[in-house]
N, C-alpha and C. Protein backbone atom coordinates (compact mmCIF):
# COMPACT_ATOMS: atom_id res chain seq x y z
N UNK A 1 -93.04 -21.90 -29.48
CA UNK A 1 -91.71 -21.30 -29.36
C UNK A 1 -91.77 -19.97 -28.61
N UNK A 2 -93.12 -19.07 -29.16
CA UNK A 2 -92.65 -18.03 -28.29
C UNK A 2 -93.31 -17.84 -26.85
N UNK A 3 -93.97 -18.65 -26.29
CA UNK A 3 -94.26 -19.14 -25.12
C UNK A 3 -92.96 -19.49 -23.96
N UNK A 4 -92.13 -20.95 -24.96
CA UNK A 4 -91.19 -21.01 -24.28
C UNK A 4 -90.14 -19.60 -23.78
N UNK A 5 -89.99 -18.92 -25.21
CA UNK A 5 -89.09 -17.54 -24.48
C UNK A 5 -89.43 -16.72 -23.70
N UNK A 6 -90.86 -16.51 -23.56
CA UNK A 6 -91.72 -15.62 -22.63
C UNK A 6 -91.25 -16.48 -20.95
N UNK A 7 -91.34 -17.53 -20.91
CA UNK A 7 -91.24 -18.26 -19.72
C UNK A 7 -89.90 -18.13 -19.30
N UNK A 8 -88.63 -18.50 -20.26
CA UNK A 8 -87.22 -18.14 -20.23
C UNK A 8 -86.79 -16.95 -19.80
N UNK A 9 -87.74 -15.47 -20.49
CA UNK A 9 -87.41 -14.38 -20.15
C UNK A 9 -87.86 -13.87 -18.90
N UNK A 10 -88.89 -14.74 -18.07
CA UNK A 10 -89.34 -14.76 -16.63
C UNK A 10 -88.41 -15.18 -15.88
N UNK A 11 -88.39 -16.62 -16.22
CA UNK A 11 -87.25 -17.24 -15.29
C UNK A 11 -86.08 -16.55 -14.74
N UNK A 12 -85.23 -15.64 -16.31
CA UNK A 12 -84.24 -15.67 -15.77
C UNK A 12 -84.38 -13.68 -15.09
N UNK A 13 -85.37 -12.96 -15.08
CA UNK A 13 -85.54 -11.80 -14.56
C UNK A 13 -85.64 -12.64 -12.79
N UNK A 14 -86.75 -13.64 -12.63
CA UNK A 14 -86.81 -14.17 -11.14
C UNK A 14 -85.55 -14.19 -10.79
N UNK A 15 -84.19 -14.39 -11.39
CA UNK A 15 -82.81 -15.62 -10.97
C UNK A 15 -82.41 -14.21 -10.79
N UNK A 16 -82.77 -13.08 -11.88
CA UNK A 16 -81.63 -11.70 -11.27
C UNK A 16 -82.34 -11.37 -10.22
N UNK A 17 -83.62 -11.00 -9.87
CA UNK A 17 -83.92 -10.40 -8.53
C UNK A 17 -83.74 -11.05 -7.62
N UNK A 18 -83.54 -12.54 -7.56
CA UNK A 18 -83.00 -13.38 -6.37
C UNK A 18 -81.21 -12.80 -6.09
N UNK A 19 -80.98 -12.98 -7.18
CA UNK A 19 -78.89 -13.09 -7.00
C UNK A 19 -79.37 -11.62 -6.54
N UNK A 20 -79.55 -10.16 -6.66
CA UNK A 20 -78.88 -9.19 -6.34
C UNK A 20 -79.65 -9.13 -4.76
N UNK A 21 -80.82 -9.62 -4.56
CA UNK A 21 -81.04 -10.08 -2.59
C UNK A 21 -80.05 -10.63 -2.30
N UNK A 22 -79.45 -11.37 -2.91
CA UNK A 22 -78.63 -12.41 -2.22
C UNK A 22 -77.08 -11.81 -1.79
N UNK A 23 -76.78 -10.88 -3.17
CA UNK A 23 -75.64 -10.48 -3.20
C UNK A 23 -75.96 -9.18 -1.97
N UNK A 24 -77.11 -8.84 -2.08
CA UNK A 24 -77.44 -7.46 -0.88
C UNK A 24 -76.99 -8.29 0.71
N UNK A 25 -77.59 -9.25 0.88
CA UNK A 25 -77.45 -9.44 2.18
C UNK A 25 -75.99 -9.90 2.28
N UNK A 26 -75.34 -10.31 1.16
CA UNK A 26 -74.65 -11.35 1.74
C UNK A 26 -73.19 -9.92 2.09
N UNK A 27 -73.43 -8.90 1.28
CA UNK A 27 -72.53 -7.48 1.31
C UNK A 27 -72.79 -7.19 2.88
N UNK A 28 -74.19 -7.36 2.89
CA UNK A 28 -73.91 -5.98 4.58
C UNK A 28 -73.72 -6.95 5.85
N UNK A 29 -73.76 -8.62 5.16
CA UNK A 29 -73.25 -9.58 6.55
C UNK A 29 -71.46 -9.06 6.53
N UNK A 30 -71.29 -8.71 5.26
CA UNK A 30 -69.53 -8.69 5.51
C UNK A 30 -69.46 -7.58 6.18
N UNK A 31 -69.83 -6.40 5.78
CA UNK A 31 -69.69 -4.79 6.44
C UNK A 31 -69.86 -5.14 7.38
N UNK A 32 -70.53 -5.83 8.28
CA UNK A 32 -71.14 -5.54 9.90
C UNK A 32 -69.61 -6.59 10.27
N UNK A 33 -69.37 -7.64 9.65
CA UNK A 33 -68.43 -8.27 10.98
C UNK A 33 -66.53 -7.66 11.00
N UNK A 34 -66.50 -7.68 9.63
CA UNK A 34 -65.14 -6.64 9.42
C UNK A 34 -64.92 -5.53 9.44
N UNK A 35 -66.11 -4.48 9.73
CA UNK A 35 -66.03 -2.74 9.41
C UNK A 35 -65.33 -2.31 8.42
N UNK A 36 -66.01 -2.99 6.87
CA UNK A 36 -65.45 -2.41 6.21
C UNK A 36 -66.20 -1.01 5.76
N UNK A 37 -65.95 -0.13 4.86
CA UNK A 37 -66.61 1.04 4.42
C UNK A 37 -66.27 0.77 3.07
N UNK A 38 -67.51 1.07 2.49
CA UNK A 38 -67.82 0.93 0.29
C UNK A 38 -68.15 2.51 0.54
N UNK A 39 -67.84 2.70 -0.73
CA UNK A 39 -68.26 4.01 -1.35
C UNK A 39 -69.12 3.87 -2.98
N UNK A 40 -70.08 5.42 -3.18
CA UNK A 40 -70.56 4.37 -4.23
C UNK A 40 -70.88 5.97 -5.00
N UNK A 41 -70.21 6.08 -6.02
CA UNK A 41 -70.31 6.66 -7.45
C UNK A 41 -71.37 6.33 -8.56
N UNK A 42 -72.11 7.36 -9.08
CA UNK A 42 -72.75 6.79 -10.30
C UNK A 42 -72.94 8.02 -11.09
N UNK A 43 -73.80 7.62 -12.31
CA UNK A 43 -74.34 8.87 -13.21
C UNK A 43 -75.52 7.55 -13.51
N UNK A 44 -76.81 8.37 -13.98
CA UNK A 44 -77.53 7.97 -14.18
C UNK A 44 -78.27 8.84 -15.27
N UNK A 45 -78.85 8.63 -16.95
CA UNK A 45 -78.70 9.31 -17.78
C UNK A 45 -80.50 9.27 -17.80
N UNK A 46 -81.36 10.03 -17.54
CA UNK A 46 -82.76 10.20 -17.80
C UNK A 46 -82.75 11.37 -18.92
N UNK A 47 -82.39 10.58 -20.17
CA UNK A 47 -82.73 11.48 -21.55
C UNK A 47 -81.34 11.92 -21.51
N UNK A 48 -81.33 13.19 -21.55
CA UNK A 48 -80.13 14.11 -21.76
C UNK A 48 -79.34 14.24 -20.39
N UNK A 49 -80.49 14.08 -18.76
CA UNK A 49 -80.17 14.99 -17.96
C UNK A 49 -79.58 14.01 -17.54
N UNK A 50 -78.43 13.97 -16.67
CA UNK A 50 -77.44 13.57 -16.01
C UNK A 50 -77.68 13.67 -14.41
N UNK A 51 -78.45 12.71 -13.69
CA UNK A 51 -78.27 12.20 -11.94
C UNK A 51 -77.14 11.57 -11.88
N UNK A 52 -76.36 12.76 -10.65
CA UNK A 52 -74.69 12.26 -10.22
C UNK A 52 -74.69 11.89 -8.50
N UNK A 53 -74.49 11.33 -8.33
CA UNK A 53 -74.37 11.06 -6.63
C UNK A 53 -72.80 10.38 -6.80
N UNK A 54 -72.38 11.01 -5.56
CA UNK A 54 -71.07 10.14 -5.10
C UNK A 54 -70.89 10.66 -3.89
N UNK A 55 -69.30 9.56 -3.36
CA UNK A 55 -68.99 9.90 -1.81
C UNK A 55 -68.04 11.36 -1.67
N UNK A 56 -68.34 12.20 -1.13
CA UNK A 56 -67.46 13.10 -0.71
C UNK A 56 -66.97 13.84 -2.27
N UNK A 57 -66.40 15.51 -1.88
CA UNK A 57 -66.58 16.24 -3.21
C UNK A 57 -65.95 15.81 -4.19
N UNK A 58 -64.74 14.85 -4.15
CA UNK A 58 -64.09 13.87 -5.01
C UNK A 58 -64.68 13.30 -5.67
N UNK A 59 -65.44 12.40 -4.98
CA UNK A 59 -66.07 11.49 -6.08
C UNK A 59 -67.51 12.26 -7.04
N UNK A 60 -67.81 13.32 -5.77
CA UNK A 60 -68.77 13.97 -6.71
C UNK A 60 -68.22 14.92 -8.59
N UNK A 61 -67.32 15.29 -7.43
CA UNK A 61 -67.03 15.57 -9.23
C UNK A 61 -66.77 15.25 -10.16
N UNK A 62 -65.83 13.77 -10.11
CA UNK A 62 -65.39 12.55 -10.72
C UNK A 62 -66.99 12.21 -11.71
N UNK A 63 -68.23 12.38 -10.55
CA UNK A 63 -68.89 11.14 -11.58
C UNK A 63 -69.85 12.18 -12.08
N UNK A 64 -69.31 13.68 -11.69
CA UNK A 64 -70.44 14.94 -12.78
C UNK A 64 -69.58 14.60 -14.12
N UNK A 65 -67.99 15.05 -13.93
CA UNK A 65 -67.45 14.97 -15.42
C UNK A 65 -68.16 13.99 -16.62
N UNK A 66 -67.92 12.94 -15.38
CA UNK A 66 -68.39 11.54 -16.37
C UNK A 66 -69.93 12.29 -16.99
N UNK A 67 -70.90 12.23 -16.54
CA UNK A 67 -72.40 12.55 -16.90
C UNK A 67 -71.94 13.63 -17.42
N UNK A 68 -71.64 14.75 -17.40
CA UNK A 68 -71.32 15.69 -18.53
C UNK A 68 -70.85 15.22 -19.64
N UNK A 69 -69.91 14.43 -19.62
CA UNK A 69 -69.02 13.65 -20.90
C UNK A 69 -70.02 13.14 -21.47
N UNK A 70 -71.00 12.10 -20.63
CA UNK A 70 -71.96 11.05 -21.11
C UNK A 70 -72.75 12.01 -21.89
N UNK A 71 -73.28 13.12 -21.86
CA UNK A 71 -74.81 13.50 -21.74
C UNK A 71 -74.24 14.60 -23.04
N UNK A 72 -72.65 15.05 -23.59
CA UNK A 72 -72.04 15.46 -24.58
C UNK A 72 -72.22 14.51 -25.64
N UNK A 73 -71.74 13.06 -25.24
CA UNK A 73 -71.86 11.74 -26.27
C UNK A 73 -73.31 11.91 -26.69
N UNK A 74 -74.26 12.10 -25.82
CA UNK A 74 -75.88 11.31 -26.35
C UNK A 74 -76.03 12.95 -27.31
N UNK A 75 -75.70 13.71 -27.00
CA UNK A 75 -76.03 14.78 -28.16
C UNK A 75 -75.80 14.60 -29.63
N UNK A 76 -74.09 14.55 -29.09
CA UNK A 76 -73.59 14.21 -30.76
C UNK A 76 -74.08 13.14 -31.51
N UNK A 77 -74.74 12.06 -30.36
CA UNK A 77 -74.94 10.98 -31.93
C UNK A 77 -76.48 11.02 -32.17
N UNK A 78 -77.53 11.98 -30.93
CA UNK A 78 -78.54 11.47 -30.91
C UNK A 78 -79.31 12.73 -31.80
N UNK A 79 -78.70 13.67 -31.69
CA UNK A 79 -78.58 15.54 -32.94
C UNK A 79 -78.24 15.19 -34.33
């Protein structure tokens, strides 16, 4: 039994690193023939500290609040 899940939990990590190649190329075949433009926001939480990247000072500040907000939450429940 726990063989089989070890193999299951392979399989399906192989099926995500295939789909997000797949979904990568199949994004920048669309960008190149329509000119479209994505923008891309995040927070990223390493412990307490909060990595913010975004497009232009808008979105940068948009996604500090957020990681400030986030990185307020992990105190209160993690204190």
């Amino acid at each position: 039994m726990q063989i089989l899940l070890q193999n299951l939990g392979w399989t399906l990590l192989v099926i995500g690193i295939i789909l997000v190649f797949v979904s990568v190329i199949s994004a920048s075949r669309e960008t190149d023939e329509h000119g479209t433009h994505t923008q891309s926001k995040g927070v990223i939480l390493l412990g307490p500290i909060p990595i913010v990247w975004g497009y232009g000072k808008k979105g940068w500040i948009i996604a500090g609040a957020i990681g400030i907000i986030l990185c307020l939450v992990w105190f209160v429940f993690f204190f």
